[in-house]
Every structure is written in C-alpha cells, then in structure tokens.
Protein backbone atom coordinates (compact mmCIF):
# COMPACT_ATOMS: atom_id res chain seq x y z
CA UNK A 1 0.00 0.00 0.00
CA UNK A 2 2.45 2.55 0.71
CA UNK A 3 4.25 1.78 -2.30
CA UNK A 4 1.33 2.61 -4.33
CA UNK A 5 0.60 5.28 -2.21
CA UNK A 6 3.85 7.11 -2.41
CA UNK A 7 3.69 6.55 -6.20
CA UNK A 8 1.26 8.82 -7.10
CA UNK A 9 2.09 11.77 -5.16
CA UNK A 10 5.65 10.96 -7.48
CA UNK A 11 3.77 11.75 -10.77
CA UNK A 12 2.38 15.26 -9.01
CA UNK A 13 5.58 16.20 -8.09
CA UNK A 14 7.86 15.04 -11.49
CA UNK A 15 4.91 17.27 -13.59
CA UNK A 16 6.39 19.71 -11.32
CA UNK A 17 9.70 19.91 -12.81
CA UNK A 18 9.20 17.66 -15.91
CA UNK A 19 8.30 19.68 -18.48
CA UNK A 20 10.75 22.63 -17.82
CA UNK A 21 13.21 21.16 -19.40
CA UNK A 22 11.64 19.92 -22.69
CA UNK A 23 10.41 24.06 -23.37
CA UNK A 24 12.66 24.05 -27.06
CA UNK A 25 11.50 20.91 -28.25
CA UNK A 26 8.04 21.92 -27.47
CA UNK A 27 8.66 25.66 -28.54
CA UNK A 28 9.60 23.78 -32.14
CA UNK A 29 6.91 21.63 -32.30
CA UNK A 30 4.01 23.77 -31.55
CA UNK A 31 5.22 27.18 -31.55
CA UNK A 32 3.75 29.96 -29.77
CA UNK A 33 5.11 32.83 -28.08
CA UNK A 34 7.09 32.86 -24.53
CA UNK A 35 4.42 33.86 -22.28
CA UNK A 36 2.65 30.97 -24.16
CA UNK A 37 5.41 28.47 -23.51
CA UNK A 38 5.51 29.74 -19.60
CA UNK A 39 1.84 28.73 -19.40
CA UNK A 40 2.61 25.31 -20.18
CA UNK A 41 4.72 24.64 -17.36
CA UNK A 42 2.85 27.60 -15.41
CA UNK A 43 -0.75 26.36 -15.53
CA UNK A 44 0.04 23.32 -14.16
CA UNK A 45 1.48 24.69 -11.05
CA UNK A 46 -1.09 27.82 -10.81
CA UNK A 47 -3.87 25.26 -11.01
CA UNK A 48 -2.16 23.04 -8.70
CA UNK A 49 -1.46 25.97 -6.17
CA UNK A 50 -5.21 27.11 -6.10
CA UNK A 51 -6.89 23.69 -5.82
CA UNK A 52 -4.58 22.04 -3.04
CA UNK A 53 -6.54 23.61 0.33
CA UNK A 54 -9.47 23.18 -1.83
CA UNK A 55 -8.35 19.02 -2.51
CA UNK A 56 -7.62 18.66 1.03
CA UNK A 57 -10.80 19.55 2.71
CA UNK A 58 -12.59 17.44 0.12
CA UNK A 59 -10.76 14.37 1.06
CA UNK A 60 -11.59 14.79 4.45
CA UNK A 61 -15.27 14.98 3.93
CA UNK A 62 -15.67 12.42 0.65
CA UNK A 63 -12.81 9.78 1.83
CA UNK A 64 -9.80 10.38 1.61
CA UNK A 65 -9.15 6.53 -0.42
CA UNK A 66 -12.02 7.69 -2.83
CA UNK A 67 -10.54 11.30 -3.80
CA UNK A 68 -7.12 10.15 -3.91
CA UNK A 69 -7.89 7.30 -6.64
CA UNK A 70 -10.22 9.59 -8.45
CA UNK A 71 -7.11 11.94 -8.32
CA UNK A 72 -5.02 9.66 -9.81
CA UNK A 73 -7.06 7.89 -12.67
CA UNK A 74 -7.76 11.35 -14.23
CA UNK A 75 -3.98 12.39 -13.70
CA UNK A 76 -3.29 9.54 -15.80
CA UNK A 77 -6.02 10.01 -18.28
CA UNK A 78 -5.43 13.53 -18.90
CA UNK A 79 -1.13 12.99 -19.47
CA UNK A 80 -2.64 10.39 -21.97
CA UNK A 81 -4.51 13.64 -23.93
CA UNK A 82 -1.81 15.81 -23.26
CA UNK A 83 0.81 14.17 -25.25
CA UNK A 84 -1.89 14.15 -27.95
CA UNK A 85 -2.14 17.85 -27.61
CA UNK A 86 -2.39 19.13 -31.33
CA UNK A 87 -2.04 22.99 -30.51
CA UNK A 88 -0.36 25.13 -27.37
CA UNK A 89 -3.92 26.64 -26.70
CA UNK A 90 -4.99 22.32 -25.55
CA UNK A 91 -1.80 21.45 -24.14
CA UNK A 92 -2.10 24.40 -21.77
CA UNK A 93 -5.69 23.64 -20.79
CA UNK A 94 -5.09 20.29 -20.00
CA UNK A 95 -1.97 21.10 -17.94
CA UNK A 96 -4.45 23.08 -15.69
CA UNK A 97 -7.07 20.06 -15.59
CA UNK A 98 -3.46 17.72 -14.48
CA UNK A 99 -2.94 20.75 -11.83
CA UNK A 100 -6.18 20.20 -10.08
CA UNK A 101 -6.24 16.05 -10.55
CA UNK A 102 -2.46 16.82 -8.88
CA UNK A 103 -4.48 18.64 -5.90
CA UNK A 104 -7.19 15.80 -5.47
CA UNK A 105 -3.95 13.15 -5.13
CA UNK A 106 -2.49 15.32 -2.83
CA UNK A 107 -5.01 16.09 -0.36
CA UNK A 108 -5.97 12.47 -0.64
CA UNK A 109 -2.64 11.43 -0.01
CA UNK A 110 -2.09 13.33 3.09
CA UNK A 111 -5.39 12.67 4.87
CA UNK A 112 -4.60 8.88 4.28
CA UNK A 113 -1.48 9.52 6.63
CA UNK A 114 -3.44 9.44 9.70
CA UNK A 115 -5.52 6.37 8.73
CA UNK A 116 -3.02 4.10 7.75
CA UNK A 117 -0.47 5.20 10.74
CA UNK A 118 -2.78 6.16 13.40
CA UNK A 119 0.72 5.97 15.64
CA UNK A 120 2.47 9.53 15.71
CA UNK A 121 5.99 7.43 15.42
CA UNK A 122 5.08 4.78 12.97
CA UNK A 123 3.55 7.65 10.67
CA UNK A 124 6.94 9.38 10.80
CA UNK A 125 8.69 6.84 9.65
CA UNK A 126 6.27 6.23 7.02
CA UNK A 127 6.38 9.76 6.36
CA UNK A 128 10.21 9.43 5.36
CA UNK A 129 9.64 6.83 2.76
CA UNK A 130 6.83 8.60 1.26
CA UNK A 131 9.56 11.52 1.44
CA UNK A 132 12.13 9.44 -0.06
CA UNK A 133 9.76 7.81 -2.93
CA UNK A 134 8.68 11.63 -3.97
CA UNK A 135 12.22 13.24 -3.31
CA UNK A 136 13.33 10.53 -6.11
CA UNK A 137 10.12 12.60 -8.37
CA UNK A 138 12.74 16.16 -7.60
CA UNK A 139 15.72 13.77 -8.72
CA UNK A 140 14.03 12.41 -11.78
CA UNK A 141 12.51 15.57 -12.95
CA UNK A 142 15.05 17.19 -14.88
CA UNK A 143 17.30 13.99 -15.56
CA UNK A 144 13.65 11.90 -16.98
CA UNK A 145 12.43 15.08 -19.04
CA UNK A 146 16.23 15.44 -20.65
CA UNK A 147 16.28 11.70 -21.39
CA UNK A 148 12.82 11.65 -22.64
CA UNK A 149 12.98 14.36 -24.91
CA UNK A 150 16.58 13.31 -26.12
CA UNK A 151 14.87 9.96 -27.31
CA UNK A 152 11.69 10.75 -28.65
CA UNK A 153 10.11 14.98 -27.96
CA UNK A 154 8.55 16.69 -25.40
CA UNK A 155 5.52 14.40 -25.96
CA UNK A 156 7.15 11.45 -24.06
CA UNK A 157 7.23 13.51 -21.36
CA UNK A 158 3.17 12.83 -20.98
CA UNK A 159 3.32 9.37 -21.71
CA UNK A 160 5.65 8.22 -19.04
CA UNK A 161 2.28 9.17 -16.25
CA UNK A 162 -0.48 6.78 -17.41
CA UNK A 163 1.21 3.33 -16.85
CA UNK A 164 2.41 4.85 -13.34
CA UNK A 165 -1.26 6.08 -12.30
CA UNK A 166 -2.25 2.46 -12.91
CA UNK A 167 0.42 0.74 -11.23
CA UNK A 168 -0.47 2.84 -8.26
CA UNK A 169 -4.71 2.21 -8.88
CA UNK A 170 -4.06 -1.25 -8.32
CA UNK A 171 -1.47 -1.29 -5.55
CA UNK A 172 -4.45 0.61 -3.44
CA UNK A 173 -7.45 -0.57 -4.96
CA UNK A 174 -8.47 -2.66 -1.49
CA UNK A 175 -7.73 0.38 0.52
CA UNK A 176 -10.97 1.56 1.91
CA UNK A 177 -11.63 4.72 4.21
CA UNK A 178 -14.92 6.56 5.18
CA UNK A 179 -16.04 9.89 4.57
CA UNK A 180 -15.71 12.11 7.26
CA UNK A 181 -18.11 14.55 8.93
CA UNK A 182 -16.83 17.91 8.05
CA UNK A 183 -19.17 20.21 5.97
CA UNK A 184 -17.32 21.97 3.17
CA UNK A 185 -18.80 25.90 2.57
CA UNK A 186 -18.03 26.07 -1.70
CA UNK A 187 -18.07 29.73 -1.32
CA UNK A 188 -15.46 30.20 0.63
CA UNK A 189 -13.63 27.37 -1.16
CA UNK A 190 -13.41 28.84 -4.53
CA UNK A 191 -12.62 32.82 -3.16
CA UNK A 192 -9.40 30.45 -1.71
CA UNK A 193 -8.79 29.26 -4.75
CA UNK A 194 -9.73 32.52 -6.84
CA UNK A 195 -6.94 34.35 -4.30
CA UNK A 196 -4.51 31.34 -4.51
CA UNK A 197 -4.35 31.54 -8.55
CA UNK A 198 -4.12 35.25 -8.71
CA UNK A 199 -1.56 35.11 -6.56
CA UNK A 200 0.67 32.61 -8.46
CA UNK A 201 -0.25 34.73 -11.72
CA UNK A 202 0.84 37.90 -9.91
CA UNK A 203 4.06 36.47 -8.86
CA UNK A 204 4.33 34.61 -12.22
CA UNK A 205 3.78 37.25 -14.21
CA UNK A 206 4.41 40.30 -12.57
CA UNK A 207 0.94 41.53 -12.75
CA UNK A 208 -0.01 44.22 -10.99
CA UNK A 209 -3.62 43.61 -12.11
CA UNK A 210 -3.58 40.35 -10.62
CA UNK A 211 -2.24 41.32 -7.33
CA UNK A 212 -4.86 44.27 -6.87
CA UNK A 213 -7.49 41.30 -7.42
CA UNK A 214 -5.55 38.79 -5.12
CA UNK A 215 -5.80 41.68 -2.40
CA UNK A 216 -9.69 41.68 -3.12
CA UNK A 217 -10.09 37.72 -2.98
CA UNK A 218 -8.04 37.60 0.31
CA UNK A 219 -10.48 40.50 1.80
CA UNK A 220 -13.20 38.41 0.49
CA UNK A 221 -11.78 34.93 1.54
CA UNK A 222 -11.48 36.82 5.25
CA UNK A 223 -14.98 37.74 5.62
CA UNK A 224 -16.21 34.85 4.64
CA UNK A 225 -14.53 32.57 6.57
CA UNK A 226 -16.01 34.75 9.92
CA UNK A 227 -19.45 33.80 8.44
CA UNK A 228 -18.75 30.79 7.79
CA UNK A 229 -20.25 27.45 9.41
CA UNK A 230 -17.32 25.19 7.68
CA UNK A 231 -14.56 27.52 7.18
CA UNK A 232 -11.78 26.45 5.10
CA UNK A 233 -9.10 26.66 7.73
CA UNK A 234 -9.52 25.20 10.89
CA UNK A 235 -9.98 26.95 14.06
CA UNK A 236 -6.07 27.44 15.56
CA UNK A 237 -4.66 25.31 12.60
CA UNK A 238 -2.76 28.84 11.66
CA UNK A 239 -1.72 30.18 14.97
CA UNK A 240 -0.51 26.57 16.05
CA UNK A 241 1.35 25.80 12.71
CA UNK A 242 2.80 29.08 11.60
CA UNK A 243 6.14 27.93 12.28
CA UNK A 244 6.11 25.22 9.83
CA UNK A 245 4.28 27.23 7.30
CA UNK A 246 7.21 29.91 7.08
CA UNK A 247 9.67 27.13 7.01
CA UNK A 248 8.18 25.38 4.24
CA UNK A 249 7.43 28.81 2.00
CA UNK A 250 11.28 29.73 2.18
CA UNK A 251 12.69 26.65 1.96
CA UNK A 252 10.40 25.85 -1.52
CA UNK A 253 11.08 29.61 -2.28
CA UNK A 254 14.62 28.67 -1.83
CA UNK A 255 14.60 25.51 -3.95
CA UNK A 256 12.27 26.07 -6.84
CA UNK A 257 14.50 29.79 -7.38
CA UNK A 258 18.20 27.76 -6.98
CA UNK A 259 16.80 25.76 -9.58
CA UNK A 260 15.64 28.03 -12.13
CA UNK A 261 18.50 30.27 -11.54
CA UNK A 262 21.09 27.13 -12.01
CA UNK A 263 18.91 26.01 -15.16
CA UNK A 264 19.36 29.04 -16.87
CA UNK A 265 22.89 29.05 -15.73
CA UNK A 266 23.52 25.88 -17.25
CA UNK A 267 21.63 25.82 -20.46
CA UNK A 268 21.41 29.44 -21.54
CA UNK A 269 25.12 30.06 -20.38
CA UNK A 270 27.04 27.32 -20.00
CA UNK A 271 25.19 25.65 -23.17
CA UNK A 272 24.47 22.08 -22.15
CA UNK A 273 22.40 19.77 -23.91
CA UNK A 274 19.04 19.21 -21.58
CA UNK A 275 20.28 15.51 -20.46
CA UNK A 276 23.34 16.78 -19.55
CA UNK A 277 21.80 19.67 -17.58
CA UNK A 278 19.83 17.38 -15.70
CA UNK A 279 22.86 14.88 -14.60
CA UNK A 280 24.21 18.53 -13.29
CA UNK A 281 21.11 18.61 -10.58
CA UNK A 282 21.76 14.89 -9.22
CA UNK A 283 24.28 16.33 -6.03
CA UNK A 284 21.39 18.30 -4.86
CA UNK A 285 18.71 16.08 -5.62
CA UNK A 286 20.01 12.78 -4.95
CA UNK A 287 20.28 13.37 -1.40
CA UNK A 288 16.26 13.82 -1.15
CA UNK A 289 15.86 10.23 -2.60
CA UNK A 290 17.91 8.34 0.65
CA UNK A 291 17.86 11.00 3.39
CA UNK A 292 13.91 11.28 4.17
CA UNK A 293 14.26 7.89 5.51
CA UNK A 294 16.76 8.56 8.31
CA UNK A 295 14.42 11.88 8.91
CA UNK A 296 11.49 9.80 9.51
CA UNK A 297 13.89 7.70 12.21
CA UNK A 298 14.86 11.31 13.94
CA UNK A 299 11.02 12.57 13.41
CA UNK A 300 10.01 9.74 15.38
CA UNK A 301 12.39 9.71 18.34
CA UNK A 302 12.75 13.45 18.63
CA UNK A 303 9.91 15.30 16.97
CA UNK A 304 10.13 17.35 14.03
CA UNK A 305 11.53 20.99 15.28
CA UNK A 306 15.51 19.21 15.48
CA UNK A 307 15.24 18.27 12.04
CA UNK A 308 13.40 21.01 10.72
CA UNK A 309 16.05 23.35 12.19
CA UNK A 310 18.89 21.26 10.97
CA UNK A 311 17.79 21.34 7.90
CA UNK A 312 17.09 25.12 7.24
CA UNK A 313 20.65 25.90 8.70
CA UNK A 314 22.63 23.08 6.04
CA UNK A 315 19.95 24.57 3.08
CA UNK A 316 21.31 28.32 4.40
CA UNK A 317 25.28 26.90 4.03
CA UNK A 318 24.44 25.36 0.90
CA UNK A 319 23.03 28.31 -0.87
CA UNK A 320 25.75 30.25 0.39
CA UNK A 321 28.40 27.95 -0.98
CA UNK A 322 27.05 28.11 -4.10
CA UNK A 323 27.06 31.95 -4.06
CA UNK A 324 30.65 31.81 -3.26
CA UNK A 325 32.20 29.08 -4.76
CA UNK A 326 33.14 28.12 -8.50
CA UNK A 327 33.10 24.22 -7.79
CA UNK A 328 29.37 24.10 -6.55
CA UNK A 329 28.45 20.48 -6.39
CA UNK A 330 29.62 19.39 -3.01
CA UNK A 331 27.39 22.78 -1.56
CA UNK A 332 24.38 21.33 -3.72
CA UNK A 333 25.19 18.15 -1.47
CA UNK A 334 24.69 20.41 1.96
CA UNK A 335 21.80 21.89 -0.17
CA UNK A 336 20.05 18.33 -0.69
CA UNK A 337 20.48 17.32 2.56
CA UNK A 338 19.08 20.05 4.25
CA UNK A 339 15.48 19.96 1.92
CA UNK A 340 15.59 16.20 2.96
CA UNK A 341 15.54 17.20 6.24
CA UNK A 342 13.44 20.28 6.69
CA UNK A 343 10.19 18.64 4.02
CA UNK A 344 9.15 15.56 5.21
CA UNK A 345 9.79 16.62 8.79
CA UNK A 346 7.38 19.55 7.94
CA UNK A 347 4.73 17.15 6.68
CA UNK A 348 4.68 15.15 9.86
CA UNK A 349 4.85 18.50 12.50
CA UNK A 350 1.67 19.85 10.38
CA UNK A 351 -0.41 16.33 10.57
CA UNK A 352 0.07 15.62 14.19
CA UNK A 353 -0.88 19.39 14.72
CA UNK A 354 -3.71 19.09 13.06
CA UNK A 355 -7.66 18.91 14.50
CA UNK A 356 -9.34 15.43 14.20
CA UNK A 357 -9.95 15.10 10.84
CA UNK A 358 -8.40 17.78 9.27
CA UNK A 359 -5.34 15.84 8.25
CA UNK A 360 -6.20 16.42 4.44
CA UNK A 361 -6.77 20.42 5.15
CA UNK A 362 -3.67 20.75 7.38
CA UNK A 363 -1.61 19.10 4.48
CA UNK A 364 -3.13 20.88 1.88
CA UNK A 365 -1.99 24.16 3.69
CA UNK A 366 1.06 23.07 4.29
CA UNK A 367 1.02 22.49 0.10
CA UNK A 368 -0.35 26.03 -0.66
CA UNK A 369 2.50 27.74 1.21
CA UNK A 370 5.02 25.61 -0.44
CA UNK A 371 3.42 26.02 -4.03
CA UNK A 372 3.02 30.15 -3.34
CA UNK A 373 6.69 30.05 -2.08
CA UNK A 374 8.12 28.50 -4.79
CA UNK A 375 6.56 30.29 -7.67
CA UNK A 376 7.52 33.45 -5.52
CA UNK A 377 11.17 32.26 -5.52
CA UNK A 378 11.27 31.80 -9.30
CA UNK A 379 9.64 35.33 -9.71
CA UNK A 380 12.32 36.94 -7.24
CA UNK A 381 15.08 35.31 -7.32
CA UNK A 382 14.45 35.82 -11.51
CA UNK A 383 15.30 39.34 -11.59
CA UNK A 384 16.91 40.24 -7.82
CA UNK A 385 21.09 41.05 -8.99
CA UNK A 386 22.22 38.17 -5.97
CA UNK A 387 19.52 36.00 -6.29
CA UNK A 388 21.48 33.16 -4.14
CA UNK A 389 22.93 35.29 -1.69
CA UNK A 390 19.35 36.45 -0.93
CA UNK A 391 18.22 33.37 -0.77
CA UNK A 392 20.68 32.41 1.70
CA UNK A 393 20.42 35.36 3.74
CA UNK A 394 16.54 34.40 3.78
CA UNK A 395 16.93 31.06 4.97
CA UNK A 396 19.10 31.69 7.54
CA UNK A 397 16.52 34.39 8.96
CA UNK A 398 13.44 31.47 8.82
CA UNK A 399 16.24 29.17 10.71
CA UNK A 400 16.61 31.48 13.41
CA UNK A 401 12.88 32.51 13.64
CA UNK A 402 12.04 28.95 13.68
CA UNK A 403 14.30 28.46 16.68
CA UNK A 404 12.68 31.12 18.85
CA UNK A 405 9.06 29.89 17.95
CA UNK A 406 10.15 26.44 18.54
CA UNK A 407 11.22 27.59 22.08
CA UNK A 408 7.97 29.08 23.12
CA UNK A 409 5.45 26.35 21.20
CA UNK A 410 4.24 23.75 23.38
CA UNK A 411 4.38 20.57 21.22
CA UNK A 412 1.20 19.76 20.19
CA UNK A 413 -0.89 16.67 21.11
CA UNK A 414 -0.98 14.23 18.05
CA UNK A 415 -4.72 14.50 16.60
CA UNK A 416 -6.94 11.15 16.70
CA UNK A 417 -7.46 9.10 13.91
CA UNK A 418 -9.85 10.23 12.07
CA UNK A 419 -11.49 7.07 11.48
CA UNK A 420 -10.90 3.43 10.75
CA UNK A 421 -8.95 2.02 7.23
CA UNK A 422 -9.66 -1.09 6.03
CA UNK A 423 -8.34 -3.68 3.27
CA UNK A 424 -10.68 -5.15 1.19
C-alpha cells in the first residue's frame, strides 16, 4: 500500500519539474510565443497551487481513499490527452485540468497519513519513505524530461504518467476509508482558490492587475470565513502551525528559485544539452531520494523541530556555498540534505498538529504555502542582482525565527485518527 501510495504523489511532483526542461522541443513543435510556452509549465502549477486547500478539505469529507484514486485515474487520463495535444492553446488547458487532478492526489494522499499510521511514530517513519519515494520525483525531474525528450520529444514527457497512475490504482485498490463529517462551505472554497491563482499569476507574471485582485479575494476569503459554518481553515490550525508554514514557504522559495537560476545558468550560459543539464542537478537532488528515511527515524524519536532546524541551517550553508564558490556540487550536497531534512519533517509537525480530521486540510496548507513560495522564488530570485545570496540570507533568517518559535510552542498533542482504514 504505501508503495502505491507514495507513487502517485511521485507523478504530481515530477509534472512539477518535468516539463521545464523539454520548453525548445516543445517551442519547435508547436510554436507559440514565450508567455505561451511559460503557461505550459505555469498552468500546471497555478492550477495546482489554487486547488490544493481546496483538494484537502474534500478528502476529508468524501474519503480520503475515494478522492485520492479519483485523483489519480484522471492524472493519468489527462497525461494520456496531453501528449496528444495538437495545438499550445490544448496542451495548456489540460496542464491546468493535471494541476487540479495533482491537488485531489495530494489532499488524498495526506489525509490517508493518519488512517493508515494512526501511531504519531510509525507515521513518521512512514512519512520518510513517502519523502524518499517523492524526493526521487525532484531527482528524476530534470534527468527523466532530458532523457525523454533526447529519445523521442517533449511528448514522451506525458506518456511516461499513465502506466504509473495504474500501477499505483491497483497497488491501493483494497484500501478503503470513510467519509468524514466535516461540511465543506463552496463559497469560501473557490474565493481560496480565486486568491490562490491570482496570486501565483501575480508572482508569475508580474501583474499588478492580478495582485490588486488577489488583495480583493483575500479580503473576500477573510470575511467569509467569519461567516462561515465550515470555514476552510480550521480553528487554531494557523496560529498553532505558523512555524512550519514559514519554514516550508522559504525553503520551496529557496529551492524552486536555486533551480531556475542554475537552469538558466547551465543551459542558456554554459550551453548544455538538456540531459546533460539534468545529470548537473543529481548532487542536490540525490540526497532527497535516501535521506527522508533517516528523517522519519529522527522525526520519530525526537519530533520534528531538530530536524526542521537542521535542515534550514545546512539549506542556508548550501546556498551560500554556491554563491561563493566556483566548484558548486559538493554545496548542492549540503543543499540536498538540508530539503531532505526540513520537508518531510514539515509534513509530519503539520499532521500531528492538526484537529481530528483535518489531516487532508492541514496538508493541503502546508502544500499552498510551499506552491506560493516557490513560484515566488522563481519570480524573485528571476530578476533580484544576488539571487542566491538572498536566498541564503533568507533562509538563515526562517532558521533562526524557527528556533525562537520552537522555544515558546508547546508541542502539540498528536490529533486522533480520524477514522478506521480497512483492506478489502
């Protein structure tokens, strides 16, 4: 099961990264202009941002087993059209329908957390080999997508998703969990994911537009969750898990900008071939396939502030020795290891803080501020004139205010399970 579990949430994240690196073929195939070749990697993630709070509180009122297969059959189904795609306009529109499957497989998958390790200790560890399976989906990204699109176009890229959706269907097809009894207000769900999307297209694009209408949808999103009989957030979730929601916006702000920053570096500049490119990633990314594992271990025995902490402070000295350095692989090393450290211990600090059966919500939070963070650090750390410096300087910052909060918090009861799972 947790293979098959763990599998999934793989696809969402390689469609992440996937595509980036197959833009020329695709920009020769189909044309287009560049804003129209940024909204084929961007409308996957914009969609993705905006539906994940959204995919998380439906899992925890449908099931979370039932939204996460759902999730996961139409993620492979709709790769299956997309590498059919005949024009830029389709492929585009389809990479927003993948965003939102993405955010059902998500919130799915983090709601079934709880269920199928109702033991705070025994879910850490699991939660470092779910970690380790989806920090191999950050390692394959750019090395599968240069491969792929060595061997046969951009289209390949799609076609790799289907036979992995299934594989996963059937590992969990006896998996069985019921629905829960949280009401879900739709108003106040889609102003969140109206002011999630504008915000990604603000920071995407640099619209000013968008951000005036972000401010609007956040003023609206507030007011309505006041009136609200199911608001979208929990009562406290915020105020208890603040912490962990600044560490995981900077340290995806810090990630998803290194890497568009290098990527440029390395093809625009340096004039590598896109396989080639992605070999160059493997010291930073190889180290989130193996470490998660022995941060599950320390998650269980210690809690999830050591690592967390840890991990900020060795993602701070990595950036920095990148900024500093000319040989920059052994820093991407101190780099990976701190991201294995500081995300999966993240995802089990947010879960055990969450309210009885709000495990899907809390994760899909958790998911927004990541998503928002790193499509802020592509945006910033695009045009700033020290763009790794900064984000080192950043990091360091969220290490040390992490520190003091962790100080103060109380840690936080583990939440009950929020209901029986059964194998069928």
């Amino acid at each position: 099961m947790m293979f098959g579990f763990s599998l999934a949430y793989f696809l969402v994240i390689l469609d992440t990264t996937v595509l980036t690196i197959a833009l020329p073929d695709l920009r020769a195939s189909l044309g287009g202009s560049l804003a129209g070749q940024q909204w084929a990697v961007n409308a996957y993630t914009v969609a993705f941002a905006a539906a994940l709070l959204t995919g998380g509180a439906v899992a925890d009122r449908y099931g979370a087993a039932r939204i996460f297969k759902v999730g996961v059959a139409a993620f492979g189904v709709i790769s299956l059209l997309s590498a059919a795609a005949p024009h830029l306009g389709v492929l585009i529109a389809l990479r927003a329908l993948l965003g939102l499957a993405g955010a059902l497989c998500t919130g799915g998958s983090m709601a079934l957390l709880p269920q199928l390790f109702p033991d705070p200790a025994a879910r850490a560890r699991a939660t470092g080999l779910w970690a380790a399976i989806t920090g191999t989906a950050l390692a394959a990204g750019p090395l599968l997508g240069g491969l792929l699109v060595d061997l046969s176009g951009w289209r390949a890229v799609f076609l790799l998703n289907p036979p992995i959706a299934l594989i996963s269907l059937l590992a969990m097809r006896r998996v069985r969990s019921p629905r829960g009894h949280r009401l879900i207000d739709w108003r106040v769900q889609a102003l969140a994911c109206a002011f999630l999307a504008l915000v990604a297209e603000a920071l995407i694009d640099a619209s000013m537009v968008a951000g005036i209408l972000a401010a609007v949808a956040l003023a609206a999103v507030v007011l309505a969750e006041r009136r609200s009989k199911a608001p979208a957030l929990p009562g406290g979730l915020l105020a208890a898990t603040w912490p962990e929601l600044l560490a995981g916006t900077v340290a995806n702000f810090a990630f998803a900008g290194a890497l568009f920053v290098l990527t440029l570096l390395l093809q625009d500049t340096r004039h590598l071939a896109p396989l080639a490119a992605g070999l160059a990633f493997l010291p930073l990314t190889l180290p989130m396939t193996v470490n998660p594992l022995l941060t599950g271990r320390l998650v269980a025995r210690y809690g999830p502030r050591p690592p967390i902490l840890g991990g900020l402070a060795l993602l701070a000295a990595g950036l920095t020795g990148v900024a500093l350095t000319d040989v920059a692989a052994p820093w991407l090393v101190v780099m990976g290891f701190g991201l294995s450290f500081v995300l999966p211990a993240l995802m089990a600090g947010m879960i055990n803080s969450a309210p009885p059966g709000t495990a899907g919500t809390a994760g899909g939070v958790l998911n927004a501020f990541r998503q928002v963070g790193a499509t802020l650090g592509v945006a910033v750390m695009g045009v700033v004139s020290h763009p790794l410096p900064t984000a080192a300087v950043l990091t360091a910052l969220t290490c040390a205010c992490y520190g003091l909060a962790a100080r103060r918090a109380r840690t936080a009861a583990p939440p009950a399970s929020t209901g029986p799972m059964r194998v069928s």
